[in-house]
PDB file of N, CA and C in Angstrom:
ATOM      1  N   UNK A   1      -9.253 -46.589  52.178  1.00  0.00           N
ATOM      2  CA  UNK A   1      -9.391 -45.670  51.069  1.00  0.00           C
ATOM      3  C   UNK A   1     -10.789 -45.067  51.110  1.00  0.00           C
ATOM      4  N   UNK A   2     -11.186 -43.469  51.166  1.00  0.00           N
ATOM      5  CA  UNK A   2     -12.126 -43.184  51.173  1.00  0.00           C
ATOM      6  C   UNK A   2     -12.217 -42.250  49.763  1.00  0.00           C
ATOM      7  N   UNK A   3     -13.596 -42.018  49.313  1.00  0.00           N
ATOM      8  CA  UNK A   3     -13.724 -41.081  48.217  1.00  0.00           C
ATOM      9  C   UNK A   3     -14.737 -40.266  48.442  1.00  0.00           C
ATOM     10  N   UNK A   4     -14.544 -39.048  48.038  1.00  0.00           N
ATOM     11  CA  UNK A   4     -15.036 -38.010  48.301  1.00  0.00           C
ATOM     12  C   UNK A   4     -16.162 -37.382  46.442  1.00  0.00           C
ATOM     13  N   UNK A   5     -16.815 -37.424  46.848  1.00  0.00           N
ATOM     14  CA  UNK A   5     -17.411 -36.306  45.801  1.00  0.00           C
ATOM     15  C   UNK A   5     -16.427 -34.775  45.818  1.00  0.00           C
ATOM     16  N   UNK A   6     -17.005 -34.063  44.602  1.00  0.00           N
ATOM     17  CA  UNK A   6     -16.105 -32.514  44.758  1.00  0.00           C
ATOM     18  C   UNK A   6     -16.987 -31.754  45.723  1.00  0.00           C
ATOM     19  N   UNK A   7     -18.740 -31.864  45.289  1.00  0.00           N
ATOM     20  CA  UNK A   7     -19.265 -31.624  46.622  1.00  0.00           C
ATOM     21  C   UNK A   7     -18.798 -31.627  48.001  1.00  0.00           C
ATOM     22  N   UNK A   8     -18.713 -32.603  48.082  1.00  0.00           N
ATOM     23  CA  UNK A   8     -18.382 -33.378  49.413  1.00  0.00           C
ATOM     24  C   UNK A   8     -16.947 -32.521  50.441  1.00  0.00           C
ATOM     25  N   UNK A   9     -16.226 -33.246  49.246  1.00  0.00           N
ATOM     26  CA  UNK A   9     -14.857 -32.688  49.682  1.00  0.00           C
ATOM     27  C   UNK A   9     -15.019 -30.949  49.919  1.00  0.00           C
ATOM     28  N   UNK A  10     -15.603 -30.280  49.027  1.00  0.00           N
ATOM     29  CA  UNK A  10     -15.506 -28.875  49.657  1.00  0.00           C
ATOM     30  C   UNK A  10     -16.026 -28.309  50.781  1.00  0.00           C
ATOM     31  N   UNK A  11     -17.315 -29.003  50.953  1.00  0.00           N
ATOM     32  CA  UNK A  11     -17.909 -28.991  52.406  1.00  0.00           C
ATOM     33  C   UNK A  11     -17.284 -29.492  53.577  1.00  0.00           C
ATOM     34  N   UNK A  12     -16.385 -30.458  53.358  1.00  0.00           N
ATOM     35  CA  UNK A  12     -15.973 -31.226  54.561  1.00  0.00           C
ATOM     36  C   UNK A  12     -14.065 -31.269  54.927  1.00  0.00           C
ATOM     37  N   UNK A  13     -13.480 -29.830  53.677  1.00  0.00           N
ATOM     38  CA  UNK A  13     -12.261 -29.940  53.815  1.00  0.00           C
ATOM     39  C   UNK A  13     -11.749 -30.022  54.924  1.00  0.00           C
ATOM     40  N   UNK A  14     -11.934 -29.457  56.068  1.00  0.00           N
ATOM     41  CA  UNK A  14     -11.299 -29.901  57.258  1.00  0.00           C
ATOM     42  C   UNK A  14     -11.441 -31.054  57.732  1.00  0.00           C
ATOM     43  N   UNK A  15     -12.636 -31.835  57.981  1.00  0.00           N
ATOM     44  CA  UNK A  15     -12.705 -33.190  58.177  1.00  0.00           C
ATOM     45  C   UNK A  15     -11.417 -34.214  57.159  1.00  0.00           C
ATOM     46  N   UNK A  16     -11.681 -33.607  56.049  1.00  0.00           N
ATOM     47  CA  UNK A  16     -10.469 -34.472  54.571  1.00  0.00           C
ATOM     48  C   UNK A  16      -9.182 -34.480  55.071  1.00  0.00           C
ATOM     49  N   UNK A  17      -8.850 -32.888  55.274  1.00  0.00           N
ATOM     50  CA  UNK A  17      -7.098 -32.686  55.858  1.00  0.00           C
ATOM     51  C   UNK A  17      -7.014 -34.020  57.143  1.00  0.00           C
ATOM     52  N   UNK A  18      -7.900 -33.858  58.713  1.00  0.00           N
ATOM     53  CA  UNK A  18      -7.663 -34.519  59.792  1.00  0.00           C
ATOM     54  C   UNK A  18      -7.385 -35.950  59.411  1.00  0.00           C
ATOM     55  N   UNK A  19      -7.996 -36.347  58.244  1.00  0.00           N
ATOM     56  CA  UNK A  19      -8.084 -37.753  58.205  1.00  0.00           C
ATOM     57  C   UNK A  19      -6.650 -37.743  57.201  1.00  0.00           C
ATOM     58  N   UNK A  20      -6.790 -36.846  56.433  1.00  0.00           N
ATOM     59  CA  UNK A  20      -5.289 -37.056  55.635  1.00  0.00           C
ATOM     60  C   UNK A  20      -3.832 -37.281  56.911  1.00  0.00           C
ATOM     61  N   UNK A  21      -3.923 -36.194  57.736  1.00  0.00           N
ATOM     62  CA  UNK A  21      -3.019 -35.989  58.423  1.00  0.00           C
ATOM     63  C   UNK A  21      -2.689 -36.818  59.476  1.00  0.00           C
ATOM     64  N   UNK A  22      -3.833 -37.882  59.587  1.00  0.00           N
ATOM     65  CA  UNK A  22      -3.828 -39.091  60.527  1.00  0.00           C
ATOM     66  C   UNK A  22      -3.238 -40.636  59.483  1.00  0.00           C
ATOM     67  N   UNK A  23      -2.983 -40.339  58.477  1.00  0.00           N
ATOM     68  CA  UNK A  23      -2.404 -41.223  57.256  1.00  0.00           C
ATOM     69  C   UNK A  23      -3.346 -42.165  56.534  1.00  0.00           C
ATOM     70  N   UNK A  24      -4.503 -41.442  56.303  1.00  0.00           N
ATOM     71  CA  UNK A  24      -5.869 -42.024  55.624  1.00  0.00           C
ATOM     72  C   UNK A  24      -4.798 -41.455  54.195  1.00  0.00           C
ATOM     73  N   UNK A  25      -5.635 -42.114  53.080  1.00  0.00           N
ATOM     74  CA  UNK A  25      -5.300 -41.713  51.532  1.00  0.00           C
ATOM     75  C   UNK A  25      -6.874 -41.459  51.132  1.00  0.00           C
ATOM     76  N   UNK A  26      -6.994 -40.390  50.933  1.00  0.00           N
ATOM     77  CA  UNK A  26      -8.490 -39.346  50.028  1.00  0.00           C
ATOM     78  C   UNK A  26      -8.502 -39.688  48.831  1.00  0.00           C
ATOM     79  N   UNK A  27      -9.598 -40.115  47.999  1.00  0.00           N
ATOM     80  CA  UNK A  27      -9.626 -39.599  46.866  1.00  0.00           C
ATOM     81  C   UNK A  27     -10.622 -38.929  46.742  1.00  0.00           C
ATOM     82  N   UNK A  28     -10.583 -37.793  45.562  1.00  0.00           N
ATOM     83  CA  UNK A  28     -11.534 -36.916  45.259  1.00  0.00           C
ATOM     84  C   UNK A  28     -12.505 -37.212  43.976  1.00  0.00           C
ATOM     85  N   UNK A  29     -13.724 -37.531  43.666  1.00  0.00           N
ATOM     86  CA  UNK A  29     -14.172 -37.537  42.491  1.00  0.00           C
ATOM     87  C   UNK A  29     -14.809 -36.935  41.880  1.00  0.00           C
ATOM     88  N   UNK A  30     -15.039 -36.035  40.371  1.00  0.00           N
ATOM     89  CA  UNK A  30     -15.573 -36.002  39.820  1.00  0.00           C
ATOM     90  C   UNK A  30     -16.734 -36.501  38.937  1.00  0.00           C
ATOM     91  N   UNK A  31     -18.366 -36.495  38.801  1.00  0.00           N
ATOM     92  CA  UNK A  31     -18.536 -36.939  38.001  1.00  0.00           C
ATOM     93  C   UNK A  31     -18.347 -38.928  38.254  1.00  0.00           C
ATOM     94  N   UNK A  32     -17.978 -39.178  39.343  1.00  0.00           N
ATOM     95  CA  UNK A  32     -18.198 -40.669  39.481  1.00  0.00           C
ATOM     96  C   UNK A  32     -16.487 -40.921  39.186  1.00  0.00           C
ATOM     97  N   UNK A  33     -16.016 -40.057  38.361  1.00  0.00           N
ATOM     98  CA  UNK A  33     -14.159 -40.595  38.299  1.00  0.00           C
ATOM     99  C   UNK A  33     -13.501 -39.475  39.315  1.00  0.00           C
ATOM    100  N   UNK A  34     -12.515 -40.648  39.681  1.00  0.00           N
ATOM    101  CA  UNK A  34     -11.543 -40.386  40.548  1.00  0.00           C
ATOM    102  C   UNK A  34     -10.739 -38.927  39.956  1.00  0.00           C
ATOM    103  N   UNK A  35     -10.342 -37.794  40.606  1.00  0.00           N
ATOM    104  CA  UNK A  35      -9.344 -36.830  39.888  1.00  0.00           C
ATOM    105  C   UNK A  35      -7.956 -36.617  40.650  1.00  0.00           C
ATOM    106  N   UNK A  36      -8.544 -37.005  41.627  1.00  0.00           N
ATOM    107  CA  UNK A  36      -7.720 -36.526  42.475  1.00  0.00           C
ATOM    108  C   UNK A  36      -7.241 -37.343  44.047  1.00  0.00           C
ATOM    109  N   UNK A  37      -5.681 -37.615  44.492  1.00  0.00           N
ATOM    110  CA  UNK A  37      -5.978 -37.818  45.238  1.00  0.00           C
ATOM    111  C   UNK A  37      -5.028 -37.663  46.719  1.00  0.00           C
ATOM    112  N   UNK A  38      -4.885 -37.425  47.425  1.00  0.00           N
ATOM    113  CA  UNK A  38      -5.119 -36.798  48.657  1.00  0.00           C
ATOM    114  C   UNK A  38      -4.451 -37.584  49.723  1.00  0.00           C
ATOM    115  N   UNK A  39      -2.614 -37.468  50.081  1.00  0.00           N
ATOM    116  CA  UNK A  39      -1.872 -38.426  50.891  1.00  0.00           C
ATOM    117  C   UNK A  39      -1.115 -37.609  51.841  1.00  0.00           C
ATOM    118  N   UNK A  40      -0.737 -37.962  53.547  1.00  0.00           N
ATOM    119  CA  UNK A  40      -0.184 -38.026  53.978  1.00  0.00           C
ATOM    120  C   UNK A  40       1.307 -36.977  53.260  1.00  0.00           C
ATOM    121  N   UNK A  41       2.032 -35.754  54.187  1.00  0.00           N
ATOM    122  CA  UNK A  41       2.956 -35.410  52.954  1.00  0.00           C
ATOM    123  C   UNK A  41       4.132 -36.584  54.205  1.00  0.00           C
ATOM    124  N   UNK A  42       5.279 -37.117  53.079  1.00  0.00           N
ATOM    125  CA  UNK A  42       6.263 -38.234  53.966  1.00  0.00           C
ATOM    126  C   UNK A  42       7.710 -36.516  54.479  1.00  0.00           C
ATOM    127  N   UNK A  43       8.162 -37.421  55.157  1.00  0.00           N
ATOM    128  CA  UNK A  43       9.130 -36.386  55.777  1.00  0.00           C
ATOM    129  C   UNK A  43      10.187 -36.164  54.908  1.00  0.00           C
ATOM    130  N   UNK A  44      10.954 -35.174  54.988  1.00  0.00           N
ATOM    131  CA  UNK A  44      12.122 -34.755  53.567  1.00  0.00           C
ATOM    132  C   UNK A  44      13.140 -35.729  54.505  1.00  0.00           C
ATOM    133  N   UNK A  45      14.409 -36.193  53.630  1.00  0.00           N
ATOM    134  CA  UNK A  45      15.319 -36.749  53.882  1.00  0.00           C
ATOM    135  C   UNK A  45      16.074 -35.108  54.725  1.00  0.00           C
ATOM    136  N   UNK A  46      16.731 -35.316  55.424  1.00  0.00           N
ATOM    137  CA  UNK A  46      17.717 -35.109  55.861  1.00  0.00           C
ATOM    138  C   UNK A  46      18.917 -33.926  55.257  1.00  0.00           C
ATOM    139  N   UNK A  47      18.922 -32.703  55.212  1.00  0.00           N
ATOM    140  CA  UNK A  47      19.119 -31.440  54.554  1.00  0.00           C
ATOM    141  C   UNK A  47      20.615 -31.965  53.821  1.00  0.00           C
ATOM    142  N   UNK A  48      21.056 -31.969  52.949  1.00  0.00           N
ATOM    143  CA  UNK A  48      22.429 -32.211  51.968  1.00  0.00           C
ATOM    144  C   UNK A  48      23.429 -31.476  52.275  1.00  0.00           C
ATOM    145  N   UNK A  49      24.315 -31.949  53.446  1.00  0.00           N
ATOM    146  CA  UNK A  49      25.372 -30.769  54.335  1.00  0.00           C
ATOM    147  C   UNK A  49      26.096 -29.946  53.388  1.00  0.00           C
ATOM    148  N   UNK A  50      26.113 -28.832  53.448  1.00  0.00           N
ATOM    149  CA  UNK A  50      27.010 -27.618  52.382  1.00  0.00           C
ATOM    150  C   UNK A  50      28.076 -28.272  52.772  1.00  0.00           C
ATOM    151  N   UNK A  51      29.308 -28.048  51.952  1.00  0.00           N
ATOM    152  CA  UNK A  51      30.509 -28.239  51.574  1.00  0.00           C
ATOM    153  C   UNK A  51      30.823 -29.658  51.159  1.00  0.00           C
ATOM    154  N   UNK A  52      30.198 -30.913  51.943  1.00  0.00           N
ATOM    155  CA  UNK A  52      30.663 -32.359  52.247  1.00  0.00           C
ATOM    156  C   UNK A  52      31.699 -32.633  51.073  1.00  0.00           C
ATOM    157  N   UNK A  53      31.873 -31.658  49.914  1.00  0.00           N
ATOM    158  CA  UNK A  53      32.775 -32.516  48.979  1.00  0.00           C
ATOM    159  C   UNK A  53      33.599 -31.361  48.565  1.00  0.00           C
ATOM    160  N   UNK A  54      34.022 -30.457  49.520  1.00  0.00           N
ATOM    161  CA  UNK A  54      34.944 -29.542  49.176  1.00  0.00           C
ATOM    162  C   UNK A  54      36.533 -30.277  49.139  1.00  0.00           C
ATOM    163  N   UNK A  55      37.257 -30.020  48.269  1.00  0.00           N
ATOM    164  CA  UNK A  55      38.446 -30.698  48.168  1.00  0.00           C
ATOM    165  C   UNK A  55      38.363 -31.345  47.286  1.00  0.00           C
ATOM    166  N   UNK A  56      37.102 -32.703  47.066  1.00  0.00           N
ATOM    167  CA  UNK A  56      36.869 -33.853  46.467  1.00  0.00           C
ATOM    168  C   UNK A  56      36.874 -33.565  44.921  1.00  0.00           C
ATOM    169  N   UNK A  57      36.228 -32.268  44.578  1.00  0.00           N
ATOM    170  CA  UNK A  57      36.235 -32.352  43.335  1.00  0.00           C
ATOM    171  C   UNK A  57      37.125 -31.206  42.575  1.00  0.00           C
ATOM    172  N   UNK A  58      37.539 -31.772  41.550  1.00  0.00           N
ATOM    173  CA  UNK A  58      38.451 -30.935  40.485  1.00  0.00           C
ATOM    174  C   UNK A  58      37.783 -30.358  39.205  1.00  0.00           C
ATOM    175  N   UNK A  59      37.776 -29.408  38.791  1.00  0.00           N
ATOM    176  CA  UNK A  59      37.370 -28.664  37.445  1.00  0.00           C
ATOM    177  C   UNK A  59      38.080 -28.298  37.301  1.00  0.00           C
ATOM    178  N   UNK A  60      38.296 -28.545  35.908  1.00  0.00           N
ATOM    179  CA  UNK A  60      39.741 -27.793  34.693  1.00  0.00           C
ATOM    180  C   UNK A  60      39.448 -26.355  34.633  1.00  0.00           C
ATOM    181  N   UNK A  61      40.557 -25.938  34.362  1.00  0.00           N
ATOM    182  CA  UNK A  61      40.613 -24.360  34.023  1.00  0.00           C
ATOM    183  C   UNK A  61      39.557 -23.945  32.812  1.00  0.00           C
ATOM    184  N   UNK A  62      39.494 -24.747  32.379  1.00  0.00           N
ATOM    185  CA  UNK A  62      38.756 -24.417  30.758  1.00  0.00           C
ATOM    186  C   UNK A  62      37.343 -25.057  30.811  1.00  0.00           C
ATOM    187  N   UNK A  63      36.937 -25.317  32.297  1.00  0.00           N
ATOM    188  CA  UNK A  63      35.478 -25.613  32.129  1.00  0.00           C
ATOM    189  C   UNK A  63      34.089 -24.703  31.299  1.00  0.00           C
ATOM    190  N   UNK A  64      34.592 -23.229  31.589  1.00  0.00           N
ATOM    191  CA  UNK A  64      33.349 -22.610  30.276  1.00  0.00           C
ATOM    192  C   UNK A  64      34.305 -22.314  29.512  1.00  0.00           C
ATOM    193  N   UNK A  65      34.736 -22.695  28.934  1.00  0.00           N
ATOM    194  CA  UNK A  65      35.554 -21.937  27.339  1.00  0.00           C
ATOM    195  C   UNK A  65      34.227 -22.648  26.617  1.00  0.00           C
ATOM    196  N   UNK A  66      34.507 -21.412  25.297  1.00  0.00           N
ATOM    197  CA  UNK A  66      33.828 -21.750  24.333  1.00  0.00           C
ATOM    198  C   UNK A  66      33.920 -23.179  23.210  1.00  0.00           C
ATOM    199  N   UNK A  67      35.235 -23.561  23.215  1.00  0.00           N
ATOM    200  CA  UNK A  67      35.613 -25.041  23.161  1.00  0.00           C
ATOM    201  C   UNK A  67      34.475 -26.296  23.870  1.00  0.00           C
ATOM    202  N   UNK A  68      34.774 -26.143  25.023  1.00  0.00           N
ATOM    203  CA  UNK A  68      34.010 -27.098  25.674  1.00  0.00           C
ATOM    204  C   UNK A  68      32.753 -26.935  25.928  1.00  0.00           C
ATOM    205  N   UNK A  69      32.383 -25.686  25.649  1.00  0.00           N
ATOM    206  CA  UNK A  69      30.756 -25.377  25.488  1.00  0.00           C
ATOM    207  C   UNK A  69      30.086 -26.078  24.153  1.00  0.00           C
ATOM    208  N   UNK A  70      31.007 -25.546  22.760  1.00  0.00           N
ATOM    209  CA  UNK A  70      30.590 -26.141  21.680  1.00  0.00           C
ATOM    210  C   UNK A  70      30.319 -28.143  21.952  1.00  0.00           C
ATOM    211  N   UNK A  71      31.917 -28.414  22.058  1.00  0.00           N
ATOM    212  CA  UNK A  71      31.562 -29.487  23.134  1.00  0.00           C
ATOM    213  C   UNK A  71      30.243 -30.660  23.131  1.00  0.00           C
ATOM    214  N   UNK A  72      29.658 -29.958  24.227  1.00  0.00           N
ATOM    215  CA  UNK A  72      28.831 -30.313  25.101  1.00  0.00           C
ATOM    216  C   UNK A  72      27.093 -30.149  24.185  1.00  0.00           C
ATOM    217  N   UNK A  73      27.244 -28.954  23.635  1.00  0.00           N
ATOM    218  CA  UNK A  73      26.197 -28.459  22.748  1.00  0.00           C
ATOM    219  C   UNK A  73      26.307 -29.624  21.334  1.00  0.00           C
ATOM    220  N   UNK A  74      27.494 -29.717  20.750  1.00  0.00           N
ATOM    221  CA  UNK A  74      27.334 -31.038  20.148  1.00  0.00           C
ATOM    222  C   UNK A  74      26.860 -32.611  20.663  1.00  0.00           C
ATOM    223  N   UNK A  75      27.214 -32.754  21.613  1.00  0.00           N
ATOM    224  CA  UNK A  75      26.613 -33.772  22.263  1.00  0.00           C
ATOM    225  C   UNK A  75      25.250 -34.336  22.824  1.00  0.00           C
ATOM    226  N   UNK A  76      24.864 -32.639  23.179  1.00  0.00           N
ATOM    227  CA  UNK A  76      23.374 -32.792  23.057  1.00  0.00           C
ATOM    228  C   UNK A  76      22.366 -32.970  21.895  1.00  0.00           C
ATOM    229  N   UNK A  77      23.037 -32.226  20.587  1.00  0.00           N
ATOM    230  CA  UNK A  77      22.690 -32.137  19.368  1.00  0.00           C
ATOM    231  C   UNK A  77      22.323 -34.185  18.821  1.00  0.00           C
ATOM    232  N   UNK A  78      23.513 -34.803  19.215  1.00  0.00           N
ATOM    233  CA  UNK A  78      23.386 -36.222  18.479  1.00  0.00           C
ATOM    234  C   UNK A  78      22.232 -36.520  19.084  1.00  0.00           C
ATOM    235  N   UNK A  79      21.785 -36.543  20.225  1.00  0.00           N
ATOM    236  CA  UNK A  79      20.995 -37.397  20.867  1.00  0.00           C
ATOM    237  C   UNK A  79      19.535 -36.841  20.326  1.00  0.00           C
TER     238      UNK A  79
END
């Protein structure tokens, strides 16, 4: 874990990124407190295949009627 002044860190942003990007964790401080801090980004899962649940799911004919809108708008209302 390293910490950086705001000084610091602005003078030395490229040095900050290399070490970020090598999987160091930055923090930045203000003023002696920590504000900020500065990780590795992790890899996205795996893109969510279009269609995978075509078929699978059913919606009623009357999914926006104003019925089931009121509905739903009551339901949010209790909570």
């Amino acid at each position: 874990m390293k910490t950086y002044k705001m000084h610091d860190a602005k003078t030395n942003l490229s040095k900050i990124v290399n070490e970020v990007k090598e999987g160091e964790v930055v923090y930045i401080a203000k003023s002696n407190k920590i504000v900020a801090e500065l990780r590795p980004v992790t890899k996205k899962k795996g893109e969510f295949p279009f269609g995978v649940y075509k078929g699978k799911i059913k919606v009623s004919e009357d999914w926006d009627s104003q019925d089931v809108n009121e509905q739903v708008s009551n339901l949010f209302d209790q909570s």
